[in-house]
Protein backbone atom coordinates (compact mmCIF):
# COMPACT_ATOMS: atom_id res chain seq x y z
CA UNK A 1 180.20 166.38 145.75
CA UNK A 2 176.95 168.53 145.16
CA UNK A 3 173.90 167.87 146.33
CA UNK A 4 170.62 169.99 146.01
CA UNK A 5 167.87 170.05 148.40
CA UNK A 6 164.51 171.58 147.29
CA UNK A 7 161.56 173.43 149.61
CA UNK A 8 158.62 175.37 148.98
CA UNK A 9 156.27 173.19 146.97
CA UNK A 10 152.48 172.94 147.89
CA UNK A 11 148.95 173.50 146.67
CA UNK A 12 147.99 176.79 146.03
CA UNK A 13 144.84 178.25 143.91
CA UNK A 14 145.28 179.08 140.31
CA UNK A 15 146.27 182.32 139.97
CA UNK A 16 148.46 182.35 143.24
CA UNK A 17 151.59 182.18 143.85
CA UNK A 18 154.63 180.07 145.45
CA UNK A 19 158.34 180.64 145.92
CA UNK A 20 160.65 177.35 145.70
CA UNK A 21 163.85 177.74 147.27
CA UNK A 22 166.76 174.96 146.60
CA UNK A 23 170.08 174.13 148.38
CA UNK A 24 173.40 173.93 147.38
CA UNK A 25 175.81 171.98 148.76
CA UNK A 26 179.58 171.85 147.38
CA UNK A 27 182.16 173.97 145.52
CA UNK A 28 182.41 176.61 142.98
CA UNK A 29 178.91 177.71 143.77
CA UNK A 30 178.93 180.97 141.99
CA UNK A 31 180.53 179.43 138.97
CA UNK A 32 177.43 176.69 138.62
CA UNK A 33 175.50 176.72 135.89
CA UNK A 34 171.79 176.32 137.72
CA UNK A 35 168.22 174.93 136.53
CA UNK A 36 164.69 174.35 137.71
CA UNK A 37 162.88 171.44 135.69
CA UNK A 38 159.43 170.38 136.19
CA UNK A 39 157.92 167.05 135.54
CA UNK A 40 154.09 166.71 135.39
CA UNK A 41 152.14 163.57 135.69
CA UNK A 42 152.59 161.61 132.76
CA UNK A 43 154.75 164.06 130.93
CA UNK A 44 158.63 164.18 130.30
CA UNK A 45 160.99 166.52 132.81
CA UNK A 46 160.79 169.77 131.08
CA UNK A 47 163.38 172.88 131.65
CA UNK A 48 161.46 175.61 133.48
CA UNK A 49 164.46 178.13 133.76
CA UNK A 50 168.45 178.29 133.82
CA UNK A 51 171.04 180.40 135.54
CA UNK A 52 174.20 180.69 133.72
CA UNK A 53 176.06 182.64 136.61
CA UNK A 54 176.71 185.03 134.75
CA UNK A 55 173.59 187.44 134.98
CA UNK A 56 171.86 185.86 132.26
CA UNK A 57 168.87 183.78 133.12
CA UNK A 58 166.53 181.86 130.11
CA UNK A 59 162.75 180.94 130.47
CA UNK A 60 160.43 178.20 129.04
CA UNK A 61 157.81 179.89 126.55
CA UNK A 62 155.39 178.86 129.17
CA UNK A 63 156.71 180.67 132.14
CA UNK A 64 157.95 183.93 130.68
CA UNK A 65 156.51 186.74 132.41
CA UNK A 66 155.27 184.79 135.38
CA UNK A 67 158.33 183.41 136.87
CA UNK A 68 161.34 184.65 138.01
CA UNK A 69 164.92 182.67 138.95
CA UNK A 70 167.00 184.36 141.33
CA UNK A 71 170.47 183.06 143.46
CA UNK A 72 171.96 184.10 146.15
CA UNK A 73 175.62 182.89 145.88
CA UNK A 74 176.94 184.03 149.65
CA UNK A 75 173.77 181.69 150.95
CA UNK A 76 174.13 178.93 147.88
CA UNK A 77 170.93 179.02 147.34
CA UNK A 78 168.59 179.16 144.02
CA UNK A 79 164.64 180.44 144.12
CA UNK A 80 161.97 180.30 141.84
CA UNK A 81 159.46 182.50 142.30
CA UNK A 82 156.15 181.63 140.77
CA UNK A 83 153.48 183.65 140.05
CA UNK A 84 149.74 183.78 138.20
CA UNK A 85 150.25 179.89 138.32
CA UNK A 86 148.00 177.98 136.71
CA UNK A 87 146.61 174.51 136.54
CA UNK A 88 149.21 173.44 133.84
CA UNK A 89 152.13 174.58 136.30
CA UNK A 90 151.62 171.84 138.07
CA UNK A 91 153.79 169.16 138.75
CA UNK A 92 157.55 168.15 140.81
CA UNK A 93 160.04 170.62 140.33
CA UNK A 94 163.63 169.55 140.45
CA UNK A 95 166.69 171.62 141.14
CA UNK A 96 170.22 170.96 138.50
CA UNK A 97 173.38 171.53 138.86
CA UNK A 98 176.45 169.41 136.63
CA UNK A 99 173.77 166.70 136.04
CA UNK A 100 173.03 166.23 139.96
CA UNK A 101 169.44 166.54 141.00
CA UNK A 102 167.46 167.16 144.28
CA UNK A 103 164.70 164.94 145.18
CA UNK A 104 162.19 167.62 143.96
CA UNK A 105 159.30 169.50 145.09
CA UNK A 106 155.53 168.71 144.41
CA UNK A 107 153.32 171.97 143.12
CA UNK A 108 149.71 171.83 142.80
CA UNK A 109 147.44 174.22 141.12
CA UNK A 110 144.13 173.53 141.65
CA UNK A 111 141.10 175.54 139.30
């Protein structure tokens, strides 16, 4: 059974930057298709970037050029490294993997 634990989340200034880091834990790892989602207050959870497994990683519009997605299959881990974030970034930011979800991490970008 998978489940995903997410870290990293804070407030930071516009402009700055955060890394999120989430936890696997089950099987076939390396084979996982893996996501970061984002929710922000009031808004609907939103795909922020996806991991095929295969060396192919897709971006949100929004995010291109700013963040980057990275795994680490010997640790089982998934990070999300965010950078020139901006008020709009913020939000909880959820780790996926086969429809399971963590309990999410809160990012604030204050102006």
């Amino acid at each position: 059974q998978v489940q995903l634990v997410e870290s990293g989340g804070g407030l930071v200034q516009a402009g700055g930057s955060l890394r999120l880091s989430c936890a696997f834990s089950g099987s076939f790892f390396s084979l996982t298709v893996m996501s970061w989602y984002r929710q922000a207050p009031g808004k609907e959870r939103e795909l922020v970037a996806l991991d095929s497994g295969g060396g192919s990683t897709v971006y949100a519009d929004s995010v291109k050029g700013r963040f980057i997605m990275s795994r680490d299959n010997a640790k089982k881990t998934v990070a999300l490294q965010m950078n020139s974030l901006k008020p709009e970034d913020t939000g909880v930011y959820f780790c996926d993997a086969r429809a399971v979800w963590g309990e999410g991490t809160l990012v604030t970008v204050s102006s």
